[in-house]
N, C-alpha and C. Protein backbone atom coordinates (compact mmCIF):
# COMPACT_ATOMS: atom_id res chain seq x y z
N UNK A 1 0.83 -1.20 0.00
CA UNK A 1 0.00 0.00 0.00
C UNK A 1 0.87 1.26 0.00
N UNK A 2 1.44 1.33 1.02
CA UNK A 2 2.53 2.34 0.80
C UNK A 2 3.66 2.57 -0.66
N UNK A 3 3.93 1.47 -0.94
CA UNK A 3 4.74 1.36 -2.56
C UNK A 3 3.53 2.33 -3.38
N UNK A 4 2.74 1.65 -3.24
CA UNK A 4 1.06 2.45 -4.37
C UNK A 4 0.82 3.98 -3.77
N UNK A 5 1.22 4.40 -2.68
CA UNK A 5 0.90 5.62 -2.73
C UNK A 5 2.25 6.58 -2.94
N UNK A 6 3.44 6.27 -2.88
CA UNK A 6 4.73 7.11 -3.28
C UNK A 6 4.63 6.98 -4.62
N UNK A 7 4.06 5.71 -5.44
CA UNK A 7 3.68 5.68 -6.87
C UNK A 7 3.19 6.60 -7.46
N UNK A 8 1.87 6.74 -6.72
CA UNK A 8 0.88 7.75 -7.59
C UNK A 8 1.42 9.33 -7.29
N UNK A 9 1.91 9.69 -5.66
CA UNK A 9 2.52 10.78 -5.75
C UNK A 9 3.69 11.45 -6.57
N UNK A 10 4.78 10.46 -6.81
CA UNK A 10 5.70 10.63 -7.47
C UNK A 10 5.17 10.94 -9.58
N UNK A 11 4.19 10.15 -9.74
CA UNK A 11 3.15 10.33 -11.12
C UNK A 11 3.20 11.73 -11.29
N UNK A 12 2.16 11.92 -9.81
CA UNK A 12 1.42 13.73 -9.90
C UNK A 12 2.92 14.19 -10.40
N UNK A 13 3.39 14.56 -9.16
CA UNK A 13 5.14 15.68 -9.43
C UNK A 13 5.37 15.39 -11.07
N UNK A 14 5.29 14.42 -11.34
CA UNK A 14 5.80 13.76 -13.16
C UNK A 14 4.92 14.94 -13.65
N UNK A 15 3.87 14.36 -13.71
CA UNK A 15 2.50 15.25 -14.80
C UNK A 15 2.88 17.18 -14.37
N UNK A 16 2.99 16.94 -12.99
CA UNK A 16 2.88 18.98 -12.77
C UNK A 16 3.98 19.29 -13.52
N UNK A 17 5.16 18.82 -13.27
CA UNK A 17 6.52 18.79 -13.73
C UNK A 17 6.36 19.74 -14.93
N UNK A 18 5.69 18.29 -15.82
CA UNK A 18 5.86 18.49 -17.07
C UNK A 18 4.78 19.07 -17.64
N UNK A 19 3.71 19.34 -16.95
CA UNK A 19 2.33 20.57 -17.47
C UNK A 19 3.45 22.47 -17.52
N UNK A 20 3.78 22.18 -16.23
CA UNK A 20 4.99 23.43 -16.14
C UNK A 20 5.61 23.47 -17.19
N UNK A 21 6.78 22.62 -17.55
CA UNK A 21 7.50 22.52 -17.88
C UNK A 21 6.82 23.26 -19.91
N UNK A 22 5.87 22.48 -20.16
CA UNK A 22 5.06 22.57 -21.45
C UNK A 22 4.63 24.53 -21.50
N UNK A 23 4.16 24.57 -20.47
CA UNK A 23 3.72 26.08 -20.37
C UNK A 23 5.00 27.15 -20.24
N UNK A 24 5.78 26.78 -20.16
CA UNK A 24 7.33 27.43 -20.11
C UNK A 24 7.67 27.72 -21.63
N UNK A 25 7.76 26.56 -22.02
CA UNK A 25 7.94 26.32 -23.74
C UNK A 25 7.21 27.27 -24.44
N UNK A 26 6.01 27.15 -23.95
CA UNK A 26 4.64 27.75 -24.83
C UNK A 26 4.84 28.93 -25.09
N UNK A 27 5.33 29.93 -23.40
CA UNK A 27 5.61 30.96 -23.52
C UNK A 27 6.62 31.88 -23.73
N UNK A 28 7.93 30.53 -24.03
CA UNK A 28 8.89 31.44 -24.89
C UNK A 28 8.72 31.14 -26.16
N UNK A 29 8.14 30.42 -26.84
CA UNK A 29 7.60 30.57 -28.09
C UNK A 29 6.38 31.56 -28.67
N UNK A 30 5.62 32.11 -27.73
CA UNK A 30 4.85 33.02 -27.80
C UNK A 30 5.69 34.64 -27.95
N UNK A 31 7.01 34.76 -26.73
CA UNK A 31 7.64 35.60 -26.57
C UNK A 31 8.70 35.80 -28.49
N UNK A 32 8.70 34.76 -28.90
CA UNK A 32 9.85 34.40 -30.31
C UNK A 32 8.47 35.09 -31.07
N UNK A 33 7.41 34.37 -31.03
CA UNK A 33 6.30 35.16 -32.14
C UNK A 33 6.35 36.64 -32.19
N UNK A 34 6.13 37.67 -30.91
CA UNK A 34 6.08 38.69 -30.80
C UNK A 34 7.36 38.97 -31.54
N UNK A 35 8.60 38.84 -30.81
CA UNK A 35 9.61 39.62 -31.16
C UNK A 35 10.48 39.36 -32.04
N UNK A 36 10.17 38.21 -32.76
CA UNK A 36 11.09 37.94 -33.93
C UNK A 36 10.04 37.63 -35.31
N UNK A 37 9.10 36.83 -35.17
CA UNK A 37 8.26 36.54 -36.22
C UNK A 37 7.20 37.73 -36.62
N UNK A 38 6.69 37.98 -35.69
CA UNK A 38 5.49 39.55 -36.23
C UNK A 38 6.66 40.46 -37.13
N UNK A 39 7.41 40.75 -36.47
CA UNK A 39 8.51 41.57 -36.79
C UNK A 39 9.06 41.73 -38.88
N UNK A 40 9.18 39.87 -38.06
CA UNK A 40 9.93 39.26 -39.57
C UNK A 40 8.44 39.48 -40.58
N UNK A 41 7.78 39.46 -40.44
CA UNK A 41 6.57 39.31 -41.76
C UNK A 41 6.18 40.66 -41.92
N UNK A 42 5.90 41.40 -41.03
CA UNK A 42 5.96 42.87 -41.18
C UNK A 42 7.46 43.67 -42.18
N UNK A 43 8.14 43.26 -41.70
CA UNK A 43 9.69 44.28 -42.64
C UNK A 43 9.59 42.98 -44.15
N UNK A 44 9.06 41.57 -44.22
CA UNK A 44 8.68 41.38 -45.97
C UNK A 44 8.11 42.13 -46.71
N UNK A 45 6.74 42.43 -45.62
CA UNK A 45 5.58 43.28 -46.05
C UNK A 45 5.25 44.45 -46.41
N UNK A 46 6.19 45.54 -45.83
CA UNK A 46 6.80 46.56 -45.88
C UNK A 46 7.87 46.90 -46.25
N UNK A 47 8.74 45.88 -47.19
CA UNK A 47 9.91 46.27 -47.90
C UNK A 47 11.08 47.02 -47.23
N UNK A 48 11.10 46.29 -45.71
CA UNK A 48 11.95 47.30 -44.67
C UNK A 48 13.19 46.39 -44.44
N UNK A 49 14.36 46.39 -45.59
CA UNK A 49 15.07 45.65 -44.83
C UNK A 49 16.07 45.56 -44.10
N UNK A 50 16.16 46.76 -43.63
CA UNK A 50 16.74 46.83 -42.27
C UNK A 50 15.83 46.35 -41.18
N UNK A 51 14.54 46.34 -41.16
CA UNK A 51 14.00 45.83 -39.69
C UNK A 51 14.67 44.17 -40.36
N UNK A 52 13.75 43.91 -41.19
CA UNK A 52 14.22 41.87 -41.57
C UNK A 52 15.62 41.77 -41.20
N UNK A 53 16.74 42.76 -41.56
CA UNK A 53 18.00 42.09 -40.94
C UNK A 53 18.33 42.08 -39.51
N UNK A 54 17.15 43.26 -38.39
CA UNK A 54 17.48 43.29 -37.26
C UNK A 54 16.58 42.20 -36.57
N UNK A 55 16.03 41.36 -37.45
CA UNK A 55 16.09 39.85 -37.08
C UNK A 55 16.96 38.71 -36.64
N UNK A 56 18.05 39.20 -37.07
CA UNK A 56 18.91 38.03 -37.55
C UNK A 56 19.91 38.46 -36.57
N UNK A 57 20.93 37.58 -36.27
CA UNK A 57 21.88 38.00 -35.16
C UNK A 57 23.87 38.74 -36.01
N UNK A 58 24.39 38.92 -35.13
CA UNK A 58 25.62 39.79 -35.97
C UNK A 58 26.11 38.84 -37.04
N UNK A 59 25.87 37.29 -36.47
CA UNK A 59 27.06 36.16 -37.02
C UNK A 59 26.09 34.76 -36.91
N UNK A 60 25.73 35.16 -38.67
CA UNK A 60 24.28 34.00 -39.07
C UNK A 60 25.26 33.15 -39.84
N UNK A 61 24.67 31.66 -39.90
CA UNK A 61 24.75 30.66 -41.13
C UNK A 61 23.80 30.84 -41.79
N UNK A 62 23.84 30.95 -42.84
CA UNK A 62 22.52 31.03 -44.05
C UNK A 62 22.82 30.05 -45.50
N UNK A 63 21.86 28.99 -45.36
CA UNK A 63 21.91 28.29 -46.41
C UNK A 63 20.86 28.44 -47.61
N UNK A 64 20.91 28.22 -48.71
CA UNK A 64 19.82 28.33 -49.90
C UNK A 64 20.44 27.45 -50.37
N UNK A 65 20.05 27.31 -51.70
CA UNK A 65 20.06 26.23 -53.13
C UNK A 65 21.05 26.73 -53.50
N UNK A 66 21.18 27.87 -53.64
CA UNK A 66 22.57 28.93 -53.92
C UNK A 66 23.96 28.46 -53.25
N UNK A 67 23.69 28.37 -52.17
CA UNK A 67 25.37 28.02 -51.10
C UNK A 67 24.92 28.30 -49.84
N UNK A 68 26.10 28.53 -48.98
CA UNK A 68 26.23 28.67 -47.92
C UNK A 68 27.09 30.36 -47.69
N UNK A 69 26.04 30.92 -46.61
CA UNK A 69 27.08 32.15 -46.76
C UNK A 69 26.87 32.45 -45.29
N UNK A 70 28.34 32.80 -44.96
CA UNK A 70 28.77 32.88 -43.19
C UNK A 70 29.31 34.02 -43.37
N UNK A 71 29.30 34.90 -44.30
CA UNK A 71 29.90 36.05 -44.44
C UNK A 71 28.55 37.54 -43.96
N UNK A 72 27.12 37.19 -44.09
CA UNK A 72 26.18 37.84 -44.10
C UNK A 72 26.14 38.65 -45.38
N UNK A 73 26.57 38.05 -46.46
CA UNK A 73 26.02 38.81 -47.97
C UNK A 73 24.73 38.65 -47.75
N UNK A 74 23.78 38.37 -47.48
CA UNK A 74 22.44 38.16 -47.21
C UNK A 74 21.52 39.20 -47.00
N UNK A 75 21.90 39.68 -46.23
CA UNK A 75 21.87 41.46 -45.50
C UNK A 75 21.72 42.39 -46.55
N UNK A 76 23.11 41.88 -46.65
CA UNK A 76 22.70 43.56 -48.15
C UNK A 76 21.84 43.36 -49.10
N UNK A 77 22.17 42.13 -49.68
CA UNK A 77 20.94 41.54 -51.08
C UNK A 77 19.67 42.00 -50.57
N UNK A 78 19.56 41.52 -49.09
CA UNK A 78 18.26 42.09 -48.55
C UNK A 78 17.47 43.25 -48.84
N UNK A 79 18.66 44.20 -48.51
CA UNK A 79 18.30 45.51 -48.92
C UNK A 79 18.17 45.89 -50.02
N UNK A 80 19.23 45.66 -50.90
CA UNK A 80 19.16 45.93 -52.50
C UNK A 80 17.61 45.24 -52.80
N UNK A 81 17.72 44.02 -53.03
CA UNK A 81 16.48 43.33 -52.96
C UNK A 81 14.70 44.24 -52.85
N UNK A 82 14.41 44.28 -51.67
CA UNK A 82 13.43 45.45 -51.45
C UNK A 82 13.49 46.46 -51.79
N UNK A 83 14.62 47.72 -52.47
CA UNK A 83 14.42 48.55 -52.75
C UNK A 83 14.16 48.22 -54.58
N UNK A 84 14.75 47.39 -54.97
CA UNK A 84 14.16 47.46 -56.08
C UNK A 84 12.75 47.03 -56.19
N UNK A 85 12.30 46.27 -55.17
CA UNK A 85 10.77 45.79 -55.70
C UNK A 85 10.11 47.30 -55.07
N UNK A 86 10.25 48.38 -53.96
CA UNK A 86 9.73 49.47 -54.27
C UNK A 86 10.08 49.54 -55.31
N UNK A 87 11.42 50.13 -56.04
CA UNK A 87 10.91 50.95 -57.49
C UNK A 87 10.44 50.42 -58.16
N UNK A 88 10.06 48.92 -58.40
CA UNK A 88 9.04 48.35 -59.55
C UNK A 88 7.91 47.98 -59.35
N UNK A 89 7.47 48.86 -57.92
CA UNK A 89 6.22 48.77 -57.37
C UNK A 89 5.75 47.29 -57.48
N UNK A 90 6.51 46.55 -56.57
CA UNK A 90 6.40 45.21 -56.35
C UNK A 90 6.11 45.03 -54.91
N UNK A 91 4.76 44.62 -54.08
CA UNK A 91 4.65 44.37 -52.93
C UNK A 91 4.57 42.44 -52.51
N UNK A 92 4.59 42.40 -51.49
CA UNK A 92 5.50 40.74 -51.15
C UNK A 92 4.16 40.87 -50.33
N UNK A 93 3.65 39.35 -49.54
CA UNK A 93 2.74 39.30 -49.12
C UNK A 93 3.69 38.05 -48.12
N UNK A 94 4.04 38.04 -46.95
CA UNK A 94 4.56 36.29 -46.25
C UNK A 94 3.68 35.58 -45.29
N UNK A 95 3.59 34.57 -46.05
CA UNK A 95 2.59 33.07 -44.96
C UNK A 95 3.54 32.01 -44.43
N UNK A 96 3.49 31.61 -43.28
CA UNK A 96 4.19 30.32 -42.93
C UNK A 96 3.38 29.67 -41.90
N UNK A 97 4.15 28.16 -41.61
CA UNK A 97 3.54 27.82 -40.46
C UNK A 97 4.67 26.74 -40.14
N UNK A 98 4.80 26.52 -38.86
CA UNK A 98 5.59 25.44 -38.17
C UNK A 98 4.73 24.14 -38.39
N UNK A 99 6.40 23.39 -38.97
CA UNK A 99 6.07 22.13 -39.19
C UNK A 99 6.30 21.67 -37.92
N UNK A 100 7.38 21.61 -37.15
CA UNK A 100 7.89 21.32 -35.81
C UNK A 100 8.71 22.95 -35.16
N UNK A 101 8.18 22.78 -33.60
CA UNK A 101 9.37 23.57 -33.18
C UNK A 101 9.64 23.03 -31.68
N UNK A 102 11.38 22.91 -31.52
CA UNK A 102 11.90 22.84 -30.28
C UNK A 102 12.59 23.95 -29.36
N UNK A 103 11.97 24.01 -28.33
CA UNK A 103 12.37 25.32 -27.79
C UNK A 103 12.92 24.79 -26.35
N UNK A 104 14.09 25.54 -25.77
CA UNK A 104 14.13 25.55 -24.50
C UNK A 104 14.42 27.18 -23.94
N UNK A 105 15.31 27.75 -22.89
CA UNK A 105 15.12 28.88 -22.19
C UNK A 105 16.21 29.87 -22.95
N UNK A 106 16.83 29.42 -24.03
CA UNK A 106 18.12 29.92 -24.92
C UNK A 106 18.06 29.84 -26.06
N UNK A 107 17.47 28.69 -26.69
CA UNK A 107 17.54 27.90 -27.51
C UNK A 107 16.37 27.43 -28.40
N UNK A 108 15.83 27.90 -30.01
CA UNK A 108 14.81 26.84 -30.53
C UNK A 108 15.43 26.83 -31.45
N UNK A 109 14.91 25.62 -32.57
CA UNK A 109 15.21 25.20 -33.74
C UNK A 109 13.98 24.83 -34.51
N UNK A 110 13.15 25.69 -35.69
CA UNK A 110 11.94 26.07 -35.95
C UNK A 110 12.13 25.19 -37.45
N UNK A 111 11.08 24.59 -37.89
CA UNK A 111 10.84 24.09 -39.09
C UNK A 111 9.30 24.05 -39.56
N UNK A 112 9.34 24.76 -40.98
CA UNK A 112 7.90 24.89 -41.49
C UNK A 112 8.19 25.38 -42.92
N UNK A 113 6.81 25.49 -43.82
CA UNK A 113 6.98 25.97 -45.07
C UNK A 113 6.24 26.92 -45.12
N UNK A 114 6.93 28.25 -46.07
CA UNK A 114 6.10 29.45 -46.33
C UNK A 114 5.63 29.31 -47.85
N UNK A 115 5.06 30.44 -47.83
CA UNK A 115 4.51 30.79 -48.98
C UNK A 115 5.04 32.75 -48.85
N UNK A 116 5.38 32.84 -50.14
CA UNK A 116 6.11 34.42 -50.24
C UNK A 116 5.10 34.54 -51.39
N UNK A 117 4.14 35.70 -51.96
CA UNK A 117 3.63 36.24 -52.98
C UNK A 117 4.10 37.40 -53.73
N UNK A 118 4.64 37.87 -54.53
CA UNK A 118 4.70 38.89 -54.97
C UNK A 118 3.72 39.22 -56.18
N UNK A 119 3.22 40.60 -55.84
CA UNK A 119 2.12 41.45 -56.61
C UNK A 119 3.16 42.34 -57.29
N UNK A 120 2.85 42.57 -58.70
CA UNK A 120 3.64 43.69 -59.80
C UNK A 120 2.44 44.84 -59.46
N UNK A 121 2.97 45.69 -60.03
CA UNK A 121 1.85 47.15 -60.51
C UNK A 121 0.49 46.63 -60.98
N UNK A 122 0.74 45.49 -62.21
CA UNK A 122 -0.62 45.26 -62.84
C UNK A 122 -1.37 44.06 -62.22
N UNK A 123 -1.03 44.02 -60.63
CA UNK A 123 -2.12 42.86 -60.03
C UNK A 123 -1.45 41.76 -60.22
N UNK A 124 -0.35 41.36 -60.78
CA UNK A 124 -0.19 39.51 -61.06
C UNK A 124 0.26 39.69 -60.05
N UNK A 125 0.08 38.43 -59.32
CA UNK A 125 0.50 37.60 -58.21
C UNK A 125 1.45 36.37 -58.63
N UNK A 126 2.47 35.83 -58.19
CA UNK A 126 3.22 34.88 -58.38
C UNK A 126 3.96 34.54 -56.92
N UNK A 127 3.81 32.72 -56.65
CA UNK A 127 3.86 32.74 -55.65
C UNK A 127 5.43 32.09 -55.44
N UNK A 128 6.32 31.93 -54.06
CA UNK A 128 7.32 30.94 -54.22
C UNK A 128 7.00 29.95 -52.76
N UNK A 129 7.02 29.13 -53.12
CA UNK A 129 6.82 27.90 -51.58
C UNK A 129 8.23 27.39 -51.68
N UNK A 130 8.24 27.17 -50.01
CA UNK A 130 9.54 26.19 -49.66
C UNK A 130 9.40 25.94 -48.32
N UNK A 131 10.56 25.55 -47.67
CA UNK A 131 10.53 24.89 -46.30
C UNK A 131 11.55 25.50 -45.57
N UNK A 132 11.41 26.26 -44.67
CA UNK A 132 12.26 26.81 -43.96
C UNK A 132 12.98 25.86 -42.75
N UNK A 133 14.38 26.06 -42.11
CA UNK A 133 14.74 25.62 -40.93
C UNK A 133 15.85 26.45 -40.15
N UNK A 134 15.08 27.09 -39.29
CA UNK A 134 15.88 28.08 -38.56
C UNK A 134 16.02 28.16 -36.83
N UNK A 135 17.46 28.51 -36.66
CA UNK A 135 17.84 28.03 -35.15
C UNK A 135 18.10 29.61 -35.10
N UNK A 136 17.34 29.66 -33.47
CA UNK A 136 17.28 31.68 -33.08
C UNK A 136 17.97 31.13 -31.37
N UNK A 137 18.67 32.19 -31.13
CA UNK A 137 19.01 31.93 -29.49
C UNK A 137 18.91 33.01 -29.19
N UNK A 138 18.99 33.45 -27.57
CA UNK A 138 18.57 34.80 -27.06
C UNK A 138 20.13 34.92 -26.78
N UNK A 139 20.26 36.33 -27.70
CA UNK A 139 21.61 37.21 -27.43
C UNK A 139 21.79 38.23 -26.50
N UNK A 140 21.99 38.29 -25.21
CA UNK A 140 21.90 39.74 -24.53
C UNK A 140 20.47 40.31 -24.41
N UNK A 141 19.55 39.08 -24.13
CA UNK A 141 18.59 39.12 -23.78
C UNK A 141 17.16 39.40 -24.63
N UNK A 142 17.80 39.25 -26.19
CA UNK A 142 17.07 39.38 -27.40
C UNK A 142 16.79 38.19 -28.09
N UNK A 143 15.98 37.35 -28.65
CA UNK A 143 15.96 36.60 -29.60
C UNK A 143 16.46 36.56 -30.94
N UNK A 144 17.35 36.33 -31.35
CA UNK A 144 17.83 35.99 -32.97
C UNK A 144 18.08 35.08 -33.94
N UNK A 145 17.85 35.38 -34.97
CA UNK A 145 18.31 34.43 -35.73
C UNK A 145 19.59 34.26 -36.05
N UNK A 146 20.15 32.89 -35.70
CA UNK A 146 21.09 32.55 -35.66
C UNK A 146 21.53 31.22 -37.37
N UNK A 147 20.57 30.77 -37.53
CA UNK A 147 21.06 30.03 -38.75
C UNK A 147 19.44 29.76 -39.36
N UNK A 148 19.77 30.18 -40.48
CA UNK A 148 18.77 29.96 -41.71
C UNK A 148 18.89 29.30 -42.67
N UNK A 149 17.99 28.31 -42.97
CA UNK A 149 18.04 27.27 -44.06
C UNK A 149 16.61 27.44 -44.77
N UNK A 150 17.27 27.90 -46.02
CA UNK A 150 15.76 27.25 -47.11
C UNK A 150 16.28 26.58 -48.02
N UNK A 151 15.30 25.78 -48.67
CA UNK A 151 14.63 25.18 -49.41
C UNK A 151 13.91 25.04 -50.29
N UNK A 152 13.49 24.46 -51.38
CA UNK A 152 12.22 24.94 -52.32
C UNK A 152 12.38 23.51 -53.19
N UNK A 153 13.08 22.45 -52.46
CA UNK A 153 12.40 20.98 -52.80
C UNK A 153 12.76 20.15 -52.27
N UNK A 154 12.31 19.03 -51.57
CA UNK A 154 12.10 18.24 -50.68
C UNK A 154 12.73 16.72 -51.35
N UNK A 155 13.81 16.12 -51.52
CA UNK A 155 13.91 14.62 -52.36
C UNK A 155 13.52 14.90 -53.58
N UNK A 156 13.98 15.98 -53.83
CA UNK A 156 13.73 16.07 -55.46
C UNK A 156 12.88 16.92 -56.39
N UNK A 157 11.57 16.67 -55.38
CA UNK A 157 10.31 17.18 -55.75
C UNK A 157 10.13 18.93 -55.10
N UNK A 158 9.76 19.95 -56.19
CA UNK A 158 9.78 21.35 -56.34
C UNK A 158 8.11 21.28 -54.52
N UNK A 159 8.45 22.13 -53.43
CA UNK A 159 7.49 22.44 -53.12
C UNK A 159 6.31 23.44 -53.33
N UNK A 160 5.21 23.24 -53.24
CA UNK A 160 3.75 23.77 -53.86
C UNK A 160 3.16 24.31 -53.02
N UNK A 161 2.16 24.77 -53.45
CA UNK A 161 0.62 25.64 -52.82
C UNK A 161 0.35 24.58 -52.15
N UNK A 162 -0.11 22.68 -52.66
CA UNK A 162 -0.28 21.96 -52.16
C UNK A 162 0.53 21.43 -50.73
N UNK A 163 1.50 21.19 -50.92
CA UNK A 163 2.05 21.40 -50.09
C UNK A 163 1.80 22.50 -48.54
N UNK A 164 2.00 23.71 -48.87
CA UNK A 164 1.96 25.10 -48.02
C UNK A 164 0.43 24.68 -47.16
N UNK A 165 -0.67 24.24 -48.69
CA UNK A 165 -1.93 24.05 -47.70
C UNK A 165 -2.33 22.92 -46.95
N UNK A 166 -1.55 22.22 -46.51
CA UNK A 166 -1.83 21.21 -45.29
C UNK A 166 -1.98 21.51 -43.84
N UNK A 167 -1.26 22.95 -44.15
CA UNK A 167 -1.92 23.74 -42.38
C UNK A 167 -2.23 25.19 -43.14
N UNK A 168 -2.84 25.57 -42.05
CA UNK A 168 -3.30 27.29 -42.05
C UNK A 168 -2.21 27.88 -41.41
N UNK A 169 -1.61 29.61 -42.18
CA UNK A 169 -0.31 29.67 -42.30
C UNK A 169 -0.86 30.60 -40.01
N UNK A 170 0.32 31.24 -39.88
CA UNK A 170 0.57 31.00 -38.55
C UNK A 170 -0.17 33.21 -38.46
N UNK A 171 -0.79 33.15 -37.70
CA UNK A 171 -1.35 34.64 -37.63
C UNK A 171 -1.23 35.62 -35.60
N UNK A 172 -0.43 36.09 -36.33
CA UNK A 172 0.32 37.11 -35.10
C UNK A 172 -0.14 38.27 -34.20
């Protein structure tokens, strides 16, 4: 009898533990939404890319289809980048959603696929899908992005709208 009741007590502590433990997570992932993700879809959206680079931390890995660049050429393209779609009156529209994310009190490593739209002057829309995977740590008490990986095909196969729509993208 006694074995059966240090059992079930020792259970509870398990379950509170880890109800805590879950609500901890929750809310530094809530804290990453505010201050890194609203952020990040707002400066696409607004062609600001200096806010999008004050996403990112001094000393990123950034991978594409392109290469690998540890130098932060990224940054500037950034900028160049958006100012030409102002002058060609080109506005960007960004959707994503987490496929997985692991978070602890320093530390997440985020995976999901967006959808990026760009609108010309005359209304066309054209879209690009892919799969993002990005690791952010808190720098001096900030969240950043620390390494960025995209994507835009999976084993071969180009990712789609189909794809993108298996979840509803993530709203801030």
């Amino acid at each position: 009898m006694e074995t059966m009741r240090k059992l079930i007590i020792c259970s509870i502590l398990c379950l509170s533990w880890m109800g805590y433990a879950q609500t901890e997570v929750g809310n530094i992932q809530k804290e990453i939404d505010q201050t890194v993700w609203k952020p990040f879809i707002n400066a696409f959206e607004t062609l600001d890319g200096e806010a999008l680079n004050a996403t990112y931390a001094n000393d990123v890995l950034r991978v594409t289809p392109d290469g690998i660049d540890t130098e932060n050429a990224f940054k500037s393209k950034n900028l160049e980048r958006f100012k030409k779609n102002k002058e060609d009156s080109v506005s960007i529209s960004l959707d994503f959603w987490f496929d997985s994310r692991h978070t602890n009190a320093t530390a997440s490593y985020e995976v999901g696929f967006y959808r990026i739209g760009f609108t010309d002057k005359e209304g066309n829309t054209n879209f690009s899908h892919g799969q993002f995977h990005i690791v952010l740590k808190k720098i001096d008490g900030h969240w950043k992005i620390t390494q960025d990986w995209d994507m835009a095909k999976i084993n071969g196969q180009a990712i789609t709208e189909t794809d993108f729509a298996k979840q509803e993208p993530m709203q801030f």
